[in-house]
N, C-alpha and C. Protein backbone atom coordinates (compact mmCIF):
# COMPACT_ATOMS: atom_id res chain seq x y z
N UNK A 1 306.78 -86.98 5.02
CA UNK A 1 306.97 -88.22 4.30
C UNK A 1 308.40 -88.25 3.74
N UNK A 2 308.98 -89.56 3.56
CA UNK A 2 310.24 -89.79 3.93
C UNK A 2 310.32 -89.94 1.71
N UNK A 3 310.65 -89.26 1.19
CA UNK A 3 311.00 -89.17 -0.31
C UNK A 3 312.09 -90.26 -0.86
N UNK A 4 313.54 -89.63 -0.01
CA UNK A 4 314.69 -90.77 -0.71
C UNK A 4 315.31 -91.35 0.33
N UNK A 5 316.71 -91.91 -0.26
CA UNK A 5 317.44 -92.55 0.68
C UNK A 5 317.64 -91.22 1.46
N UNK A 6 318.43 -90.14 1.39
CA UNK A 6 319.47 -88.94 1.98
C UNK A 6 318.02 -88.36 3.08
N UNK A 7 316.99 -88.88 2.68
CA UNK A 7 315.92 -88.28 3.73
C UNK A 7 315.49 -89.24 4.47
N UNK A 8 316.00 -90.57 4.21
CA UNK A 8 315.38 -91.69 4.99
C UNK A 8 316.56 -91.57 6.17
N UNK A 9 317.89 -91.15 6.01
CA UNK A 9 318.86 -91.20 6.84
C UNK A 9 319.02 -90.13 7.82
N UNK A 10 318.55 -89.04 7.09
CA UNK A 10 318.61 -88.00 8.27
C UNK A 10 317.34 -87.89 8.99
N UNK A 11 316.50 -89.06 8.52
CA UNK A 11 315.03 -89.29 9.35
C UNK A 11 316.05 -89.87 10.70
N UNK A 12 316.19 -91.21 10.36
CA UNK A 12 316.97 -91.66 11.28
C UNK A 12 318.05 -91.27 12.41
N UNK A 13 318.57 -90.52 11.84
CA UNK A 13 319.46 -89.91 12.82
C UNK A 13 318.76 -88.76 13.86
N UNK A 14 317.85 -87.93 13.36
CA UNK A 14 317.12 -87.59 14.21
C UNK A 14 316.28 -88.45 15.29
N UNK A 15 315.60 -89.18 14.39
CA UNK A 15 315.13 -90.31 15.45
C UNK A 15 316.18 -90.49 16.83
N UNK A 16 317.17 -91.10 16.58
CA UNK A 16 318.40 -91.40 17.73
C UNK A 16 318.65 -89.47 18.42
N UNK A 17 318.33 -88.82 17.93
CA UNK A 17 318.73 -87.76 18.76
C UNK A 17 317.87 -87.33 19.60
N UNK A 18 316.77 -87.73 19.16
CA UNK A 18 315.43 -87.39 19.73
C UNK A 18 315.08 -88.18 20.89
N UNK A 19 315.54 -89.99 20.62
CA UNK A 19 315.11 -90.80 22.01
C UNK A 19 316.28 -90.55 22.72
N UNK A 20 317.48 -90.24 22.29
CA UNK A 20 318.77 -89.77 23.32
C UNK A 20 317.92 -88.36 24.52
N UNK A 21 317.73 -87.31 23.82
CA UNK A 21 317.24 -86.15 24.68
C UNK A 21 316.08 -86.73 25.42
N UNK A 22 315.16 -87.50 24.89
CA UNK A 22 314.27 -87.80 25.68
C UNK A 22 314.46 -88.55 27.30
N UNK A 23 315.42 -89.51 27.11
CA UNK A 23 316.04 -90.33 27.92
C UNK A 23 316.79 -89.67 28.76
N UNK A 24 317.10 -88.24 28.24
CA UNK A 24 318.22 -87.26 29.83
C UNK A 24 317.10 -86.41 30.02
N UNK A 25 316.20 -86.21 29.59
CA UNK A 25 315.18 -85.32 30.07
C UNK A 25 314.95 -86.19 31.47
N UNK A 26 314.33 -87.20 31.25
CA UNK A 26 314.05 -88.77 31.97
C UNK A 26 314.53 -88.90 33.26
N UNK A 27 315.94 -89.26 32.96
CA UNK A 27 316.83 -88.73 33.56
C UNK A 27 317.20 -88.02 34.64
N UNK A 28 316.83 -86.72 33.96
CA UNK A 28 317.26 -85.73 34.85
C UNK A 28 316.07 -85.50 35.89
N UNK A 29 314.99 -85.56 36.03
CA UNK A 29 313.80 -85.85 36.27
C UNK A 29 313.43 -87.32 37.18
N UNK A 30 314.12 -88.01 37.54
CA UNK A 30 313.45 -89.19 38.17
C UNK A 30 312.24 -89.15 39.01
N UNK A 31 312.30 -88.21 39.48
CA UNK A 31 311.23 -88.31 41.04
C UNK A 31 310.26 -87.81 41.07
N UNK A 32 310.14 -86.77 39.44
CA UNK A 32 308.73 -85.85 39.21
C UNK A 32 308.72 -86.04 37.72
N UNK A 33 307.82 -87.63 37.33
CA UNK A 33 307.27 -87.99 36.87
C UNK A 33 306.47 -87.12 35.44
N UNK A 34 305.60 -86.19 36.53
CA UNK A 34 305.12 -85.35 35.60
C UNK A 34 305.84 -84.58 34.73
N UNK A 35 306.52 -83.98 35.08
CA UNK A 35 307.38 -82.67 34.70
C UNK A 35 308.17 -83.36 33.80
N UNK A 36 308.68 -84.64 33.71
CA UNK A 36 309.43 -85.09 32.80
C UNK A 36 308.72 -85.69 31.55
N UNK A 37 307.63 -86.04 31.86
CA UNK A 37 306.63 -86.22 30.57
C UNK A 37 306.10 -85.18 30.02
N UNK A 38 306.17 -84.18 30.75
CA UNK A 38 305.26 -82.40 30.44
C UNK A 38 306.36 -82.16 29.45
N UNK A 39 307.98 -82.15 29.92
CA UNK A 39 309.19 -81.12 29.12
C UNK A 39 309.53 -82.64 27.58
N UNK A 40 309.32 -83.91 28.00
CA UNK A 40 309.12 -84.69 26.82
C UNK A 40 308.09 -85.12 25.63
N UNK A 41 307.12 -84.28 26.02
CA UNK A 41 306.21 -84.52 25.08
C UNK A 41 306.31 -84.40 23.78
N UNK A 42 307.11 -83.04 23.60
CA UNK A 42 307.30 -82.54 22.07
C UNK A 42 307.99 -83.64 21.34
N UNK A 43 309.53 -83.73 22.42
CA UNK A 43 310.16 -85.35 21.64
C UNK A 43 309.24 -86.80 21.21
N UNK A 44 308.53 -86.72 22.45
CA UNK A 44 307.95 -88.02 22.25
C UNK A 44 306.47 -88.06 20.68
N UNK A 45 306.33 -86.91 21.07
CA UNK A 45 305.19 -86.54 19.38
C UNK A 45 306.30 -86.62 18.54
N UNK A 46 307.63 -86.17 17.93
CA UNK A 46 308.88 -86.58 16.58
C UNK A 46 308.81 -87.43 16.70
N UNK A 47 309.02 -88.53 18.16
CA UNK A 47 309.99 -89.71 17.95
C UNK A 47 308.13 -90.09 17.18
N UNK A 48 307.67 -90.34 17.58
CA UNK A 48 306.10 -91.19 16.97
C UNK A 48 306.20 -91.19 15.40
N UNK A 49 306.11 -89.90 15.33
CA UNK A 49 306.22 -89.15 13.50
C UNK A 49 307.07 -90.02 13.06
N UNK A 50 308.19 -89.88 13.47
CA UNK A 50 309.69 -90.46 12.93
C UNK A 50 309.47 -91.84 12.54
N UNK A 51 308.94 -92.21 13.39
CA UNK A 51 308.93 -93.99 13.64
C UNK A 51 308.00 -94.20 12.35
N UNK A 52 306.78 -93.51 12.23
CA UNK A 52 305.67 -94.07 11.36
C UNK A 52 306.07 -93.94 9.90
N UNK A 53 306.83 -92.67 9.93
CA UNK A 53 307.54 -92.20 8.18
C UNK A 53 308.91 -93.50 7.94
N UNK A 54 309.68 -93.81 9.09
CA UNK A 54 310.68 -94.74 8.73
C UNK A 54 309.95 -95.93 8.17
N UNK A 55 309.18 -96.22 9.02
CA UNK A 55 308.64 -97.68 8.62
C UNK A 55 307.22 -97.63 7.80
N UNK A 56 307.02 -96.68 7.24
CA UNK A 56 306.47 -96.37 5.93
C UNK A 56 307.42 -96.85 4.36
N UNK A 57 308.46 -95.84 4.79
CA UNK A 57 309.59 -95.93 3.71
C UNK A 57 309.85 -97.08 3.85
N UNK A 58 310.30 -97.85 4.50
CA UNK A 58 311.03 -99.44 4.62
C UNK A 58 310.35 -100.04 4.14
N UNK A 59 308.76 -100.02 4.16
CA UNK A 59 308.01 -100.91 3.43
C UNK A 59 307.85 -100.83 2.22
N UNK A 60 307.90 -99.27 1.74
CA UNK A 60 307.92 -99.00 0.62
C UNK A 60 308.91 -99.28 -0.65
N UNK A 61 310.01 -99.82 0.57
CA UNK A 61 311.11 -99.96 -0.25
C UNK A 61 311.61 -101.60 -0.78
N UNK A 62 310.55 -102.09 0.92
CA UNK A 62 310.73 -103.28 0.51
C UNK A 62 310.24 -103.87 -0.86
N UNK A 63 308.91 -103.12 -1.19
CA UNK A 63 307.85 -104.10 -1.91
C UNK A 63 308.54 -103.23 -3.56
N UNK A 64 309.39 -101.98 -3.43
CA UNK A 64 309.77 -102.04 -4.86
C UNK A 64 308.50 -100.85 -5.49
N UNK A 65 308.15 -100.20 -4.49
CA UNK A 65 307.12 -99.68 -5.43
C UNK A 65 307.79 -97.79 -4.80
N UNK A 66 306.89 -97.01 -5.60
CA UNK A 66 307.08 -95.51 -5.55
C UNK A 66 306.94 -95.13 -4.15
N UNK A 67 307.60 -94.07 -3.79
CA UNK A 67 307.26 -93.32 -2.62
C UNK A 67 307.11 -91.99 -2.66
């Protein structure tokens, strides 16, 4: 769970590092499908995490209340 700003940002930036690697995994991988979803999985479970804690905090921040 995403606490302050300085943790909402380095949420984010991981996020972008995470769909970057995912995307050369991808990549590197065109033609065997599997193997590129097998070696992306771990990313693709952060990027999920990532996504749900950012836009947790954003809401949280919108409405003005504690996090």
């Amino acid at each position: 769970m995403i606490k302050d700003n300085q943790q909402y940002k380095y949420a984010k930036n991981k996020l972008h590092e995470f769909e970057k690697e995912l995307k050369v995994i991808h990549e590197k991988y065109p033609s065997d499908k599997n193997k590129g979803t097998l070696l992306g999985q771990g990313y693709l479970e952060h990027i999920t995490q990532l996504k749900a804690n950012i836009e947790y905090y954003e809401k949280k921040i919108k409405t003005n209340t504690e996090v």
